[in-house]
Protein backbone atom coordinates (compact mmCIF):
# COMPACT_ATOMS: atom_id res chain seq x y z
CA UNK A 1 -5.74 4.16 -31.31
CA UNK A 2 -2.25 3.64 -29.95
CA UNK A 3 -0.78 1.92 -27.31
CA UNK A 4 2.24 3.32 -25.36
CA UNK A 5 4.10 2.29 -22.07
CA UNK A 6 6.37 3.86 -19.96
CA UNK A 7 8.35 1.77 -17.46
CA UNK A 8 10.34 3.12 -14.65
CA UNK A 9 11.73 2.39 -11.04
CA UNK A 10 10.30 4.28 -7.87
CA UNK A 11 9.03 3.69 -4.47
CA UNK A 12 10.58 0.21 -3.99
CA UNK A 13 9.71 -1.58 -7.52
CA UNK A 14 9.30 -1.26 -11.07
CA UNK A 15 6.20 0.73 -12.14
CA UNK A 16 4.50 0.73 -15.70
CA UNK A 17 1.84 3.38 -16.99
CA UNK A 18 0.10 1.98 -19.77
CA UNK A 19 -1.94 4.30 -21.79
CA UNK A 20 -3.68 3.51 -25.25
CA UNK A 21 -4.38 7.16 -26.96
CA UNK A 22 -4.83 7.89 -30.79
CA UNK A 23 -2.53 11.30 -30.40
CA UNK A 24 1.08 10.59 -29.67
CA UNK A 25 2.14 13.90 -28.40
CA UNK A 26 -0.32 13.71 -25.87
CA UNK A 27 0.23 10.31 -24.66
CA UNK A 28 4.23 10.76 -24.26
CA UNK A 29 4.00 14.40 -22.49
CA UNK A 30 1.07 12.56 -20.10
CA UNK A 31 3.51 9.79 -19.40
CA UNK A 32 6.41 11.71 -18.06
CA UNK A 33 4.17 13.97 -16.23
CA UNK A 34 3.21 10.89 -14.43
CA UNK A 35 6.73 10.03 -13.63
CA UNK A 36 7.62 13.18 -12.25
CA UNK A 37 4.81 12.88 -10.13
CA UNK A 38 5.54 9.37 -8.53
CA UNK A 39 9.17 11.20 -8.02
CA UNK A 40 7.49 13.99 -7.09
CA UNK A 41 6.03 11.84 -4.13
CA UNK A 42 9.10 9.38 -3.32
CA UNK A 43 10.84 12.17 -2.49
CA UNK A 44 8.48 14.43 -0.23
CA UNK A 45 7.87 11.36 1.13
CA UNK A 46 10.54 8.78 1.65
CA UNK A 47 11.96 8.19 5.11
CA UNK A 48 15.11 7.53 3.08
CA UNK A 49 15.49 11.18 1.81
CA UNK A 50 17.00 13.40 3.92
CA UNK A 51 14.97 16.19 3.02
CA UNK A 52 11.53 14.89 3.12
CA UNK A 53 8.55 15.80 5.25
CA UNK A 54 9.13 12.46 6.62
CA UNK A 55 12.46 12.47 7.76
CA UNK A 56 12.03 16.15 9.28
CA UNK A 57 8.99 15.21 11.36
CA UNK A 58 11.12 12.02 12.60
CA UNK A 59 14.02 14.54 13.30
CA UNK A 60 12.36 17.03 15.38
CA UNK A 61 10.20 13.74 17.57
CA UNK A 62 9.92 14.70 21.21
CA UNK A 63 11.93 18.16 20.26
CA UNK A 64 8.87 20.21 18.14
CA UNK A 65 6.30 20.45 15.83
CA UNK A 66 7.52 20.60 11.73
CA UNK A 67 5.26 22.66 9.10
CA UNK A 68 3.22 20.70 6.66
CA UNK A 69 1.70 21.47 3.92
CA UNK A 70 -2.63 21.01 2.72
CA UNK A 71 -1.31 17.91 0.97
CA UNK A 72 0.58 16.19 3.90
CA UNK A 73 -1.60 16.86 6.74
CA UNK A 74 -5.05 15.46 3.66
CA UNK A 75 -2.40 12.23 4.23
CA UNK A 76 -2.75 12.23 7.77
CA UNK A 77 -6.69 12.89 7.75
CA UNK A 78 -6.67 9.73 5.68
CA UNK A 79 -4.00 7.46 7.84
CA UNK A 80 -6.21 8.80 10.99
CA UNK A 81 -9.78 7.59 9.95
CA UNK A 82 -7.73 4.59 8.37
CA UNK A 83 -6.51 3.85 12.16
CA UNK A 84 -9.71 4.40 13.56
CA UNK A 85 -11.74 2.40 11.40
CA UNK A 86 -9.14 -0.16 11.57
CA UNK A 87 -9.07 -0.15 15.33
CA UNK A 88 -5.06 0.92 15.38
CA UNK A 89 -4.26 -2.19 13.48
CA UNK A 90 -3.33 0.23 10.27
CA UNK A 91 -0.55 2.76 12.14
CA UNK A 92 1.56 4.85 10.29
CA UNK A 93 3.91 4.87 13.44
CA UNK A 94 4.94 1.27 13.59
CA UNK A 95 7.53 1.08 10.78
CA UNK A 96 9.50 1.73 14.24
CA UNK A 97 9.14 -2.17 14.46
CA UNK A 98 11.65 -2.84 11.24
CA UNK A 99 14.40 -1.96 13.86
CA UNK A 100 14.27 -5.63 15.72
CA UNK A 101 13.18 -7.70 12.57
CA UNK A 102 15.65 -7.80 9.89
CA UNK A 103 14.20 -10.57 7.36
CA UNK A 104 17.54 -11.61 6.07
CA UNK A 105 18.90 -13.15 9.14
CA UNK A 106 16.83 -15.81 9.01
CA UNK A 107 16.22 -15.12 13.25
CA UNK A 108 13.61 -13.77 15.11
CA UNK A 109 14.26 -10.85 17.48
CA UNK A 110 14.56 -10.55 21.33
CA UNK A 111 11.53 -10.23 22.86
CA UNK A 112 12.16 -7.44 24.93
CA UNK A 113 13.86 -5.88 21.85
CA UNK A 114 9.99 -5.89 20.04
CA UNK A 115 8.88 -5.35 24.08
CA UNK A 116 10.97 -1.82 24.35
CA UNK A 117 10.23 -0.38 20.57
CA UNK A 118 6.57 -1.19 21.17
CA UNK A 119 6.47 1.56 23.27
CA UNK A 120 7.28 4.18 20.99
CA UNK A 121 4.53 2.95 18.78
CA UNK A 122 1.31 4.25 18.73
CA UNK A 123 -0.72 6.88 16.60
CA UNK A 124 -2.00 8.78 19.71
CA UNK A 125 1.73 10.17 20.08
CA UNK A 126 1.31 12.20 16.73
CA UNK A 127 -0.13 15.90 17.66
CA UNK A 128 -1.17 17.06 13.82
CA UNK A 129 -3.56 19.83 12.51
CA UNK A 130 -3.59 21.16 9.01
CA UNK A 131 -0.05 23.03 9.48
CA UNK A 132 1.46 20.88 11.80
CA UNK A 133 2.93 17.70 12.69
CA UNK A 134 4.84 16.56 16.26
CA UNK A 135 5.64 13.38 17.40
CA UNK A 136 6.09 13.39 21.22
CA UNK A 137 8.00 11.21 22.31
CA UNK A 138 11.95 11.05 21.45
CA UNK A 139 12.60 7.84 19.08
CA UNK A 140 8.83 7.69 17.47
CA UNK A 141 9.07 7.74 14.23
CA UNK A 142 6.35 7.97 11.29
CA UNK A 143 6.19 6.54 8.14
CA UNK A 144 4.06 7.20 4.83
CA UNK A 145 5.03 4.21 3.36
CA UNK A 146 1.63 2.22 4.23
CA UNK A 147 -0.39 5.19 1.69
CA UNK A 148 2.23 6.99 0.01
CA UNK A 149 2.37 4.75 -3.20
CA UNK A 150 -1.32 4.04 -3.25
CA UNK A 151 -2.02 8.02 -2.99
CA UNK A 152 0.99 8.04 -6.11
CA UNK A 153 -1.05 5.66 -8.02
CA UNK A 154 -4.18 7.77 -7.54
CA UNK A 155 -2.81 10.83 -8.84
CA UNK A 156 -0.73 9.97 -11.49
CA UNK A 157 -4.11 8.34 -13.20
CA UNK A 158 -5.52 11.50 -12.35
CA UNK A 159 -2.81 13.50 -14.26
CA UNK A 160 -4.03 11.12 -17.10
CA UNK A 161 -7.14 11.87 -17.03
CA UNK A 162 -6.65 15.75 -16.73
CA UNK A 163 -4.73 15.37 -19.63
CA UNK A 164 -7.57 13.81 -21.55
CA UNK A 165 -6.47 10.40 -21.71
CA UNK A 166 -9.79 7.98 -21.60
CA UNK A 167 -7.46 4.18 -21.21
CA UNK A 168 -5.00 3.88 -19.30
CA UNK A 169 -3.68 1.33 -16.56
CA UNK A 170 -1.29 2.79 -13.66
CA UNK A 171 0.78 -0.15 -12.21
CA UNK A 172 3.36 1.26 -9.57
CA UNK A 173 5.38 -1.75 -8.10
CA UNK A 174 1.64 -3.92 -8.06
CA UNK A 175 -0.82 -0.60 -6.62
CA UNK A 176 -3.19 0.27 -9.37
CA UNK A 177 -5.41 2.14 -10.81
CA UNK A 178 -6.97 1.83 -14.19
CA UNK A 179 -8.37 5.08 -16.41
CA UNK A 180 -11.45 3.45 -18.18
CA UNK A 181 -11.49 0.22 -20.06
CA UNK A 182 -8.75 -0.79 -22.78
CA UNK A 183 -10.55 1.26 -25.03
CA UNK A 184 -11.53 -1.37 -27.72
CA UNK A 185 -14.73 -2.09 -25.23
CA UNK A 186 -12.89 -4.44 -22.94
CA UNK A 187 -11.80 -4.33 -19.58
CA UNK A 188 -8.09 -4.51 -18.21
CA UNK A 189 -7.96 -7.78 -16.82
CA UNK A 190 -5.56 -8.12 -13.88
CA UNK A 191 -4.31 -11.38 -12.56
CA UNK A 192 -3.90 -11.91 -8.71
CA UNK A 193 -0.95 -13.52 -8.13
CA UNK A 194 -1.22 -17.01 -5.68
CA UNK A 195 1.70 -16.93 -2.97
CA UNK A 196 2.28 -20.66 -3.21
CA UNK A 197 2.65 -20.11 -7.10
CA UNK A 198 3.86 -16.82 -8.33
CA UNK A 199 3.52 -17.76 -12.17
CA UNK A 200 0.08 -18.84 -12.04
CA UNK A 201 -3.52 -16.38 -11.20
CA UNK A 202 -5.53 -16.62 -8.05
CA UNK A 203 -8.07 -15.23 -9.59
CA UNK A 204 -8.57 -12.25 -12.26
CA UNK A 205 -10.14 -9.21 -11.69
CA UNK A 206 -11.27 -6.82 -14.60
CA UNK A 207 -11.03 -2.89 -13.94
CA UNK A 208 -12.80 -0.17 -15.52
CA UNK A 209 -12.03 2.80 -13.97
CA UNK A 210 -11.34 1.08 -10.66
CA UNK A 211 -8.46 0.82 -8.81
CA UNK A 212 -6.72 -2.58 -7.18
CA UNK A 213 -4.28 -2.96 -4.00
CA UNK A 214 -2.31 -6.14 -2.59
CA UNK A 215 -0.90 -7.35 0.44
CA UNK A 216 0.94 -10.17 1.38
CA UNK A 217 3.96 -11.86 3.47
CA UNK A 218 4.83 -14.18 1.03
CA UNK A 219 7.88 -12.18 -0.33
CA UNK A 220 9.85 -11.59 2.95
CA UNK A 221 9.47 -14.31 5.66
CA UNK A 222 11.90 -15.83 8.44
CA UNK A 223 11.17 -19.75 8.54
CA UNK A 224 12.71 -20.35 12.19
CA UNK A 225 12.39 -23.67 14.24
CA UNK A 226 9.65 -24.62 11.82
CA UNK A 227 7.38 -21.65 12.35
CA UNK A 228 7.11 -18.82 9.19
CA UNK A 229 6.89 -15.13 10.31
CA UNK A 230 6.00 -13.15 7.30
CA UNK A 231 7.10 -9.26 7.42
CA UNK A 232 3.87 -7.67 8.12
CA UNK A 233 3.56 -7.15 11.91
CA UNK A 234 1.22 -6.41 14.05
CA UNK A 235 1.17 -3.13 15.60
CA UNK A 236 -0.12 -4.25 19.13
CA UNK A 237 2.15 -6.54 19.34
CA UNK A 238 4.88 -6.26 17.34
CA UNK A 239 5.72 -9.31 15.98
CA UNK A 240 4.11 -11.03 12.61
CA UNK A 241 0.31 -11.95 12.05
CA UNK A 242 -0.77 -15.20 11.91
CA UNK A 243 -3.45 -14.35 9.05
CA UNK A 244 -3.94 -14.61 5.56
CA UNK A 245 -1.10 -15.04 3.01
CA UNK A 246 -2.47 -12.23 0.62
CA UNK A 247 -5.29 -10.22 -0.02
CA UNK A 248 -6.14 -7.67 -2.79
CA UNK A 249 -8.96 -5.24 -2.77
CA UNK A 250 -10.37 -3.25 -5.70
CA UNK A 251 -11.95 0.06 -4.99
CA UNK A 252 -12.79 3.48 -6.58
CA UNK A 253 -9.18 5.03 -4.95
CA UNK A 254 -5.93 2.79 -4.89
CA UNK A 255 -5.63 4.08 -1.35
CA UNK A 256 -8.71 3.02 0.05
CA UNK A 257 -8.01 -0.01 -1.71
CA UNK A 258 -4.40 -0.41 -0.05
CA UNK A 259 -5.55 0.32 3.63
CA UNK A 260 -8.27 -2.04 3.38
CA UNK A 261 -5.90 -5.16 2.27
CA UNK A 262 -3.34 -3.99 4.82
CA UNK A 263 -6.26 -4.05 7.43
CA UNK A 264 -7.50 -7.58 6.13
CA UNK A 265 -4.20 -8.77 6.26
CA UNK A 266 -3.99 -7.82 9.83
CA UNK A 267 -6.76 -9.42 11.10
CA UNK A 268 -7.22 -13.04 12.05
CA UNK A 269 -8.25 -14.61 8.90
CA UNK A 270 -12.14 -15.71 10.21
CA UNK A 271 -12.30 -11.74 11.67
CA UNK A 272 -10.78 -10.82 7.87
CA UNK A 273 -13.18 -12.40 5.98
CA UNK A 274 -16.34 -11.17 8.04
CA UNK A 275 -14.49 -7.71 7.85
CA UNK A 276 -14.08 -8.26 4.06
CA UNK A 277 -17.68 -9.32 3.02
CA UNK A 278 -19.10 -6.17 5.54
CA UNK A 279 -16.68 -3.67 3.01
CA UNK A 280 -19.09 -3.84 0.11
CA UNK A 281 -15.74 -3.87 -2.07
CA UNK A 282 -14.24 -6.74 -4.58
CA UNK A 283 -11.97 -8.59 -2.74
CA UNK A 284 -9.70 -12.20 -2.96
CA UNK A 285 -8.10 -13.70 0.20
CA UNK A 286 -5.42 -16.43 0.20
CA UNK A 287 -4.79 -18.47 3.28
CA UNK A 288 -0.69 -19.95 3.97
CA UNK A 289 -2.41 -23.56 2.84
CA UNK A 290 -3.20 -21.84 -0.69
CA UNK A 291 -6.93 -21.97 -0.20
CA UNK A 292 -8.45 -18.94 -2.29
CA UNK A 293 -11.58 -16.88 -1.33
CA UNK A 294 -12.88 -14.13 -3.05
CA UNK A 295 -16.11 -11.56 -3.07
CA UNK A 296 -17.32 -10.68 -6.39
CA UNK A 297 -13.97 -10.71 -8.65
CA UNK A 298 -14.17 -12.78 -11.62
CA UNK A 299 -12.43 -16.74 -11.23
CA UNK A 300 -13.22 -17.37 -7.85
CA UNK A 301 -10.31 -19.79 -7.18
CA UNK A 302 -11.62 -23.03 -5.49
CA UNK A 303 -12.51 -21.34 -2.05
């Protein structure tokens, strides 16, 4: 057996695909199909390219309905039961919200700034069936950008596995998704990072096959008059939860994995964890004092 990696930048971070394979050919030709998948995705994808579904559906809002294709409107399916379950706290429509808070300033927004954009949020003003996507009103806009990566992650480790590769770990920008065990019998073991101390484990969680997803506020936060709003906000209201630091799920997809942190996160923490332990999934939480709880995954932390 060999060990190869393949590191590359796409959808907002660095991303590594680690795959351990006795033929080299194999391995290498896997790898850069992977790649060209992510890119494959970024750019279908990315509100930032002008010519992605993305950016054409946000183009025609309140004018008409865009064509999409099997594979964008299976994204929507998912992003709709992911709102429902979620009771609209995970909405694909509230990247709107990025327009009042701009985390470098080191200010927090006008009210009636967040007040006014709130009201093109809201996944009831998508129309969508299986060839078709409008957004009704003028100004909405919709973003991929809470799945896109995890459904990336997902299928480049199935491209691995359609390829015949048996160990492999898929790591794009923290979203993974692991392709069996290390191969020597043991697991991948994953470390989840603490927010209070980035060089040091949470916790560790060992995948076989699974996949793992993170969310936190701890990277882009305004500290203002002595209060900290992190970057994730609250689609109801529009401004920052007051939740949990970071939470990481591990489930059998890297996207059902991702909603379900992003949901977590968006809860009140005592609503998260109940929410959490109903999920039936591994899971670690981290409160803004540090505090670590956790479901299941190996090293507990002290919560």
């Amino acid at each position: 057996m060999q060990s190869f990696e393949h590191s590359f930048k796409a959808m907002g971070g660095p991303c590594k695909i680690h795959v351990i394979s006795p033929h080299e050919k194999t391995a290498v030709a896997a790898l850069a199909a992977c790649e060209a998948e992510v890119r494959r995705l970024e750019s279908k994808y990315s509100r930032y390219r002008e010519g992605s579904v993305t950016t054409a559906i946000n183009s025609a809002a309140g004018v008409e309905a865009v064509e999409i294709d099997k594979e964008t409107a299976g994204l929507l399916a998912y992003a709709d039961t992911a709102w429902r379950e979620s009771a609209g706290l995970f909405d694909p429509t509230s990247g709107l919200l990025r327009q009042a808070w701009d985390f470098r300033s080191g200010k927090i927004p006008d009210p009636e700034l967040v007040k006014s954009l709130l009201r093109k949020v809201g996944w009831k003003g998508l129309r969508w069936t299986k060839t078709s996507a409008f957004l009704l009103e003028a100004g909405m806009e919709l973003d991929f950008g809470g799945c896109v990566k995890e459904y990336a992650t997902d299928s480049a480790a199935g491209i691995l596995r359609n390829r015949g590769i048996d160990h492999a770990l898929v790591d794009l920008a923290g979203d993974m998704a692991s392709v069996g065990g290390r191969g020597d019998g043991e697991p991948w073991v994953i470390g989840i990072r603490h927010p209070n101390s980035p060089a040091h484990a949470a916790a560790t969680l060992e995948l076989s096959g699974q996949a793992l997803a993170s969310s936190g506020d701890y990277e882009r936060a305004i500290e203002f008059e002595g209060n900290r709003y992190g970057h994730i906000l609250n689609p109801r209201t529009g401004w920052p939860v007051q939740g949990f630091a970071a939470v990481s799920v591990s489930a059998p997809q890297c996207l059902v994995a991702g909603s379900a942190a992003t949901v977590a996160m968006l809860k009140p923490q005592e609503e998260s964890l109940q929410w959490l332990s109903r999920l039936g999934l591994p899971w670690v939480a981290i409160d803004p004092a540090g505090e670590v709880f956790s479901d299941e995954l190996s090293g507990r932390g002290h919560g």
